[in-house]
N, C-alpha and C. Protein backbone atom coordinates (compact mmCIF):
# COMPACT_ATOMS: atom_id res chain seq x y z
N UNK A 1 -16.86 0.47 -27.52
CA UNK A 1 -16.72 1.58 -26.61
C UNK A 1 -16.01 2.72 -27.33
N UNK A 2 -16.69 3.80 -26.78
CA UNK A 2 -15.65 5.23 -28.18
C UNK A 2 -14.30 5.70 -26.87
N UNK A 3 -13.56 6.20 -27.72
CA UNK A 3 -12.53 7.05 -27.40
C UNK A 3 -12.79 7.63 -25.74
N UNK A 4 -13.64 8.07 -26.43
CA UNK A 4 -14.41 9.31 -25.02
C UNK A 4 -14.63 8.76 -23.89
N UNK A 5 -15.58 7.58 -24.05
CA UNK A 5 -16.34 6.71 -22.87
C UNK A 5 -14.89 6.15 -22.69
N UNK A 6 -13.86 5.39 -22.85
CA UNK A 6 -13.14 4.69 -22.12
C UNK A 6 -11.86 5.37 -21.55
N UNK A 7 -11.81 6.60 -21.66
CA UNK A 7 -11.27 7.79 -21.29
C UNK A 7 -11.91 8.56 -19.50
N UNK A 8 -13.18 8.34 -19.76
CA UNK A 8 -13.83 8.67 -18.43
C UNK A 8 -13.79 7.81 -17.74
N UNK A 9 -14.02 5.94 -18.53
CA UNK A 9 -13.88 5.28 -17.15
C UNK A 9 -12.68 4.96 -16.77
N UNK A 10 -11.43 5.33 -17.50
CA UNK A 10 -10.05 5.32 -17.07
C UNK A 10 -9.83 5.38 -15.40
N UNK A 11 -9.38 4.07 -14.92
CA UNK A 11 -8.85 4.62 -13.92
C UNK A 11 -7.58 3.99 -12.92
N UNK A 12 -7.08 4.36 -12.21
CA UNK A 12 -5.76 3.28 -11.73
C UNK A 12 -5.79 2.50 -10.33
N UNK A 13 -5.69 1.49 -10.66
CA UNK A 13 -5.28 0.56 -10.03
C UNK A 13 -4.07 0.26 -9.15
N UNK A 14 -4.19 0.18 -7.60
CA UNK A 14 -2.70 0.30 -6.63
C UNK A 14 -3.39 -1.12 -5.85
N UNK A 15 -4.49 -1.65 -5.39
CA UNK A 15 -4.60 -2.64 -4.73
C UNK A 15 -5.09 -4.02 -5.77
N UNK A 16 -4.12 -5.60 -5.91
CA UNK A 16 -5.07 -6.52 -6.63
C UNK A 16 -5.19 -6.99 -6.26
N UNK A 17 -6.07 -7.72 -6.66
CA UNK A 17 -6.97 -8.91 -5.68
C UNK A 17 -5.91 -10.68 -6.41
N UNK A 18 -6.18 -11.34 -5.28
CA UNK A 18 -5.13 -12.44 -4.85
C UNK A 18 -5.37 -13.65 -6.38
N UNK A 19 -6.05 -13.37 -7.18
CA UNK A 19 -6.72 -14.15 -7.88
C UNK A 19 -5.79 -14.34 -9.22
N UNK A 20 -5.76 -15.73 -9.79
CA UNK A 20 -4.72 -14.96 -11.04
C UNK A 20 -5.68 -14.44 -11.79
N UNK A 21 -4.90 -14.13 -12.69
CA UNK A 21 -5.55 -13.80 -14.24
C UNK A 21 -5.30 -14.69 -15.00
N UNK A 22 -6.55 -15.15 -15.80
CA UNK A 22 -6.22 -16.39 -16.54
C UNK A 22 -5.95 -15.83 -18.42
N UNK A 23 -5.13 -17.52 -18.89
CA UNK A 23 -3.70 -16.74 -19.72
C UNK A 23 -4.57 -16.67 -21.13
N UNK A 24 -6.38 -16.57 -21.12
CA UNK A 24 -6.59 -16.06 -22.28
C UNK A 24 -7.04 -14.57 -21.96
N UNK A 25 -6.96 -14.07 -20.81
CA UNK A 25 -7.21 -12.61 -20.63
C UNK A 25 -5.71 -12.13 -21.34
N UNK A 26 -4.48 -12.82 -20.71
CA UNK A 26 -3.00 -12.33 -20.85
C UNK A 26 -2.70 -12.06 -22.12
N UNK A 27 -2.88 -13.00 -23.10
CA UNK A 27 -3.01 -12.84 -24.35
C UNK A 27 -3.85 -11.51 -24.57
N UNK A 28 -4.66 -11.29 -24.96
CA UNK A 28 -5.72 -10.56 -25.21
C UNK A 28 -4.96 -8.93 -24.71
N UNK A 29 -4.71 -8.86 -23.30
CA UNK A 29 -4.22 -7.48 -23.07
C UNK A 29 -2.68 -7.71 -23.93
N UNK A 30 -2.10 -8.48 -24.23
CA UNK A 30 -0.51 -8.30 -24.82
C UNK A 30 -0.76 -7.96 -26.50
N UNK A 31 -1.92 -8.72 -26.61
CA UNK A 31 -2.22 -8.18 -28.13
C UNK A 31 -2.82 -6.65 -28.66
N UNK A 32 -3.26 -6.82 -27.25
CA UNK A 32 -3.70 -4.96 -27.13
C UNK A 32 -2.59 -4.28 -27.10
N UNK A 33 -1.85 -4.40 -26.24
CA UNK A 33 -0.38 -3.42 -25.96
C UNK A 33 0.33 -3.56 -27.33
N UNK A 34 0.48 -4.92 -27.93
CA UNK A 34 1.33 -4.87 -29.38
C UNK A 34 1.02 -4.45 -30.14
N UNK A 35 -0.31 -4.39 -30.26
CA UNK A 35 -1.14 -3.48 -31.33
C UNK A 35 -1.51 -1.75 -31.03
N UNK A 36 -0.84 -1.35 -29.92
CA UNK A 36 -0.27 0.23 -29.93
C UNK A 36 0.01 1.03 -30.73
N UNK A 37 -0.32 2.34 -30.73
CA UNK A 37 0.43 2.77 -31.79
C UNK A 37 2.18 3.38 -31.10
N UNK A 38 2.77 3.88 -31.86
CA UNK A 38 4.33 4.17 -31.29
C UNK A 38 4.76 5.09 -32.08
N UNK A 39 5.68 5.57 -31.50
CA UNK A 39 5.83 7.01 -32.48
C UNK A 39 6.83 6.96 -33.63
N UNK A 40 6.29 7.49 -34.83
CA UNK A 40 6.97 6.95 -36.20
C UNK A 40 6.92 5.85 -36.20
N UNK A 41 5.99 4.49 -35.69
CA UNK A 41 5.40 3.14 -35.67
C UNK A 41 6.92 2.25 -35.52
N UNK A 42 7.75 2.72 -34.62
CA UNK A 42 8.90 2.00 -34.09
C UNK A 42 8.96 0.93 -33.71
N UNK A 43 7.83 0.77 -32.87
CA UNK A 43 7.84 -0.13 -31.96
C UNK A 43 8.44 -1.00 -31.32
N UNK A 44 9.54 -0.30 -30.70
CA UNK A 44 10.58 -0.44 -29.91
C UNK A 44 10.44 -1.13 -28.24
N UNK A 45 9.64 -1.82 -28.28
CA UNK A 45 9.49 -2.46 -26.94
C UNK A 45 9.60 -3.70 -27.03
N UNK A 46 9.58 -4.32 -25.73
CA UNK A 46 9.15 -5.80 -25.60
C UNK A 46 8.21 -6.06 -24.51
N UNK A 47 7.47 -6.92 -24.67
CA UNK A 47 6.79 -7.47 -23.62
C UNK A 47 7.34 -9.05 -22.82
N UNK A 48 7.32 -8.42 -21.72
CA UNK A 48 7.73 -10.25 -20.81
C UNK A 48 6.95 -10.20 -19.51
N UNK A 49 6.43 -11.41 -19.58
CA UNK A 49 5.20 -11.52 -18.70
C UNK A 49 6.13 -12.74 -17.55
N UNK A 50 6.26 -12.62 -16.16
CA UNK A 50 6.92 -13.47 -15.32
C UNK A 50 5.58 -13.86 -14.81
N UNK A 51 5.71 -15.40 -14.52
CA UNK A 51 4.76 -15.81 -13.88
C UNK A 51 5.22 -16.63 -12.92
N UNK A 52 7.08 -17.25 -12.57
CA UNK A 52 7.43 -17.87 -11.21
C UNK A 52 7.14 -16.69 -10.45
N UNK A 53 7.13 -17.22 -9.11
CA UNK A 53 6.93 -16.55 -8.05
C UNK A 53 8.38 -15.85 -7.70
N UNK A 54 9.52 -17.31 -7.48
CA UNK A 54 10.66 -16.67 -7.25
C UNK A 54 11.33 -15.56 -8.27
N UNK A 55 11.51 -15.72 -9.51
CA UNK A 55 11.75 -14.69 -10.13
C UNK A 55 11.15 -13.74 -10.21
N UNK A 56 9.66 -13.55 -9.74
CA UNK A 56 9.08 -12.23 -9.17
C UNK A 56 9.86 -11.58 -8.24
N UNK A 57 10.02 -12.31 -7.41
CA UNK A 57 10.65 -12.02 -5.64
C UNK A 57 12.43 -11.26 -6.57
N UNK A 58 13.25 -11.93 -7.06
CA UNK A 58 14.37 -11.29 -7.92
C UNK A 58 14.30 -10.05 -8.44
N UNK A 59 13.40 -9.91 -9.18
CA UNK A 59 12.75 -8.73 -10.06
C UNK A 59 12.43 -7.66 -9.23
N UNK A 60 11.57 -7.96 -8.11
CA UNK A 60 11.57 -7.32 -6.95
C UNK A 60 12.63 -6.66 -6.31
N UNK A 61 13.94 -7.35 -6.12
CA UNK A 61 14.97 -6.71 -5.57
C UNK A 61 15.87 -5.98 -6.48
N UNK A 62 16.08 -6.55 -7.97
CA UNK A 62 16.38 -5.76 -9.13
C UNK A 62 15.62 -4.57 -8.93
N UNK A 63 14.40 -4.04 -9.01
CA UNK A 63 13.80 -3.15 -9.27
C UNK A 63 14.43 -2.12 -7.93
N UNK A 64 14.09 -2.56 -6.85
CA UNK A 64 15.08 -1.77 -5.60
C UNK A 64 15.82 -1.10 -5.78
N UNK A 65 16.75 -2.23 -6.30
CA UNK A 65 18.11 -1.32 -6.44
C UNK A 65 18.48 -0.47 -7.43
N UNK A 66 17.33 -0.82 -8.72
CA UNK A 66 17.21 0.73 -9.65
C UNK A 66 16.93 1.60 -9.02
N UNK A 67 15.92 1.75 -8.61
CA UNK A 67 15.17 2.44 -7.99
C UNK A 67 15.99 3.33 -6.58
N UNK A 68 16.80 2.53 -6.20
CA UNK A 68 17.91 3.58 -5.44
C UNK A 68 19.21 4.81 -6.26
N UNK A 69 18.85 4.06 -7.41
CA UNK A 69 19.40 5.19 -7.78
C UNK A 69 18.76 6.52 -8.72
N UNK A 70 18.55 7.69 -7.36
CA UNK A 70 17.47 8.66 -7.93
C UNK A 70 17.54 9.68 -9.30
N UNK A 71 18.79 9.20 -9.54
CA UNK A 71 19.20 10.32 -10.44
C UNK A 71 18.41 9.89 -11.57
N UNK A 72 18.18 8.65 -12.15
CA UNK A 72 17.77 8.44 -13.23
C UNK A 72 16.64 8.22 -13.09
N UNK A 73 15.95 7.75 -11.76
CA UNK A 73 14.05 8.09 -11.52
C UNK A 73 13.67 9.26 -11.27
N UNK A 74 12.63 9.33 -11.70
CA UNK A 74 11.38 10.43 -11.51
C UNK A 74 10.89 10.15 -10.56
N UNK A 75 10.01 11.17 -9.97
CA UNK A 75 9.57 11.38 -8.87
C UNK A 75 8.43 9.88 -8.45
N UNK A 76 7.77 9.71 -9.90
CA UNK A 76 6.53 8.69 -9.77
C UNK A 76 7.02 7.81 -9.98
N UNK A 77 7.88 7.19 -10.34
CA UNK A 77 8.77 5.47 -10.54
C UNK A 77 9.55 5.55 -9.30
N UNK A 78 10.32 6.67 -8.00
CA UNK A 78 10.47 6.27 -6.94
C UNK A 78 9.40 5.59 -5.78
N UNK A 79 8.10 5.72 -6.50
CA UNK A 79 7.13 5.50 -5.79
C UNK A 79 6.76 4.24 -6.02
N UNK A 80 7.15 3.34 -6.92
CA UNK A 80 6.56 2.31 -7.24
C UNK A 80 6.99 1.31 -6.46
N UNK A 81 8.09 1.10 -5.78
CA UNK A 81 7.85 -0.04 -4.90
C UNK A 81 6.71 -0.07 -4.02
N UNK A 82 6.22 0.78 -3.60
CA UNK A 82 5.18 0.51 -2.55
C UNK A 82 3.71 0.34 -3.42
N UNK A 83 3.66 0.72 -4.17
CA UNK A 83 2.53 0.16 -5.54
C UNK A 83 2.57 -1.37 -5.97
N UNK A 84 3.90 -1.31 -6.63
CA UNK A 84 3.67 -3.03 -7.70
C UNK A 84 4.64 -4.05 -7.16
N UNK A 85 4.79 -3.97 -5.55
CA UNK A 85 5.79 -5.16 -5.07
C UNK A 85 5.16 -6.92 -4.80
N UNK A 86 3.78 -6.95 -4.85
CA UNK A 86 3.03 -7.88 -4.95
C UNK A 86 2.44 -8.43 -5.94
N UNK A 87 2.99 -8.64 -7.06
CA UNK A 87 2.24 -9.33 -8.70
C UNK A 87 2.00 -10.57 -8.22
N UNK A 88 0.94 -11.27 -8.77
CA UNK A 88 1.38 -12.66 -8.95
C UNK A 88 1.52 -13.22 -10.26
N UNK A 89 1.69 -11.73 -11.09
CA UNK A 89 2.22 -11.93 -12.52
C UNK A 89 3.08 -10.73 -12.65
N UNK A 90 4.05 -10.20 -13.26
CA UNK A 90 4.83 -9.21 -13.25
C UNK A 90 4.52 -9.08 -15.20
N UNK A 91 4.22 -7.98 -15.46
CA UNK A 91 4.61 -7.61 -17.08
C UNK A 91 5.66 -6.35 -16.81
N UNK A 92 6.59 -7.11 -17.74
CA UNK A 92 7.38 -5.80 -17.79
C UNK A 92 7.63 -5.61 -19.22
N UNK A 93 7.57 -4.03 -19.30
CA UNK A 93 7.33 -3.27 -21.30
C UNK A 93 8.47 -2.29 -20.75
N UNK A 94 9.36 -2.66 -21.92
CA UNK A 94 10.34 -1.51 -21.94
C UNK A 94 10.57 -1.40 -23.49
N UNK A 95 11.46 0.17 -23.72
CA UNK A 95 11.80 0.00 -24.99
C UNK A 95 13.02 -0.19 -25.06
N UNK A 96 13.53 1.00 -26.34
CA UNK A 96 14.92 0.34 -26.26
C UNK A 96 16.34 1.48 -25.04
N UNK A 97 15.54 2.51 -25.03
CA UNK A 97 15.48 3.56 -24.20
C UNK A 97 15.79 2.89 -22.43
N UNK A 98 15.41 2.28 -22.32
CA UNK A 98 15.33 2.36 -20.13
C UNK A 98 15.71 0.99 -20.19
């Protein structure tokens, strides 16, 4: 697929369907994300993929209570609880930054 074409069919996702994702797709997108490029090739992140339920449900209320505090969110990460409060996998990518 070129640049171009996967650029047009870009698009976002707010509802998923109840199904997992199975863990040779998981692989596959984490090797995609690691294989990113980054600026001055830093690559200053990590990837962690939760797959209990209860430590979803934790993460969930962690995220809340960032998220109450507005000073350090943006307008579109106050919005995300009502977007990504239902995973039945959670990835979370941060760098060394947030």
């Amino acid at each position: 697929m070129e640049v171009k074409e996967a650029i047009k069919k870009r698009r976002s996702v707010r509802a998923y369907k109840p199904t997992l994702v199975p863990e040779e797709k998981l692989k596959i997108i984490l090797e995609a994300a690691r294989l990113a490029p980054s600026a001055h090739n830093n690559q200053e992140w990590k990837f962690i993929v939760v797959k209990d339920e209860k430590k979803n449900r934790r993460n969930n209320l962690r995220r809340r209570i960032f998220l109450k505090n507005k000073k350090r969110v943006s307008p579109l990460r106050a919005r995300l609880p009502s977007i990504y409060f239902y995973f039945q996998k959670l990835f979370l990518i941060s760098d060394k930054y947030f």
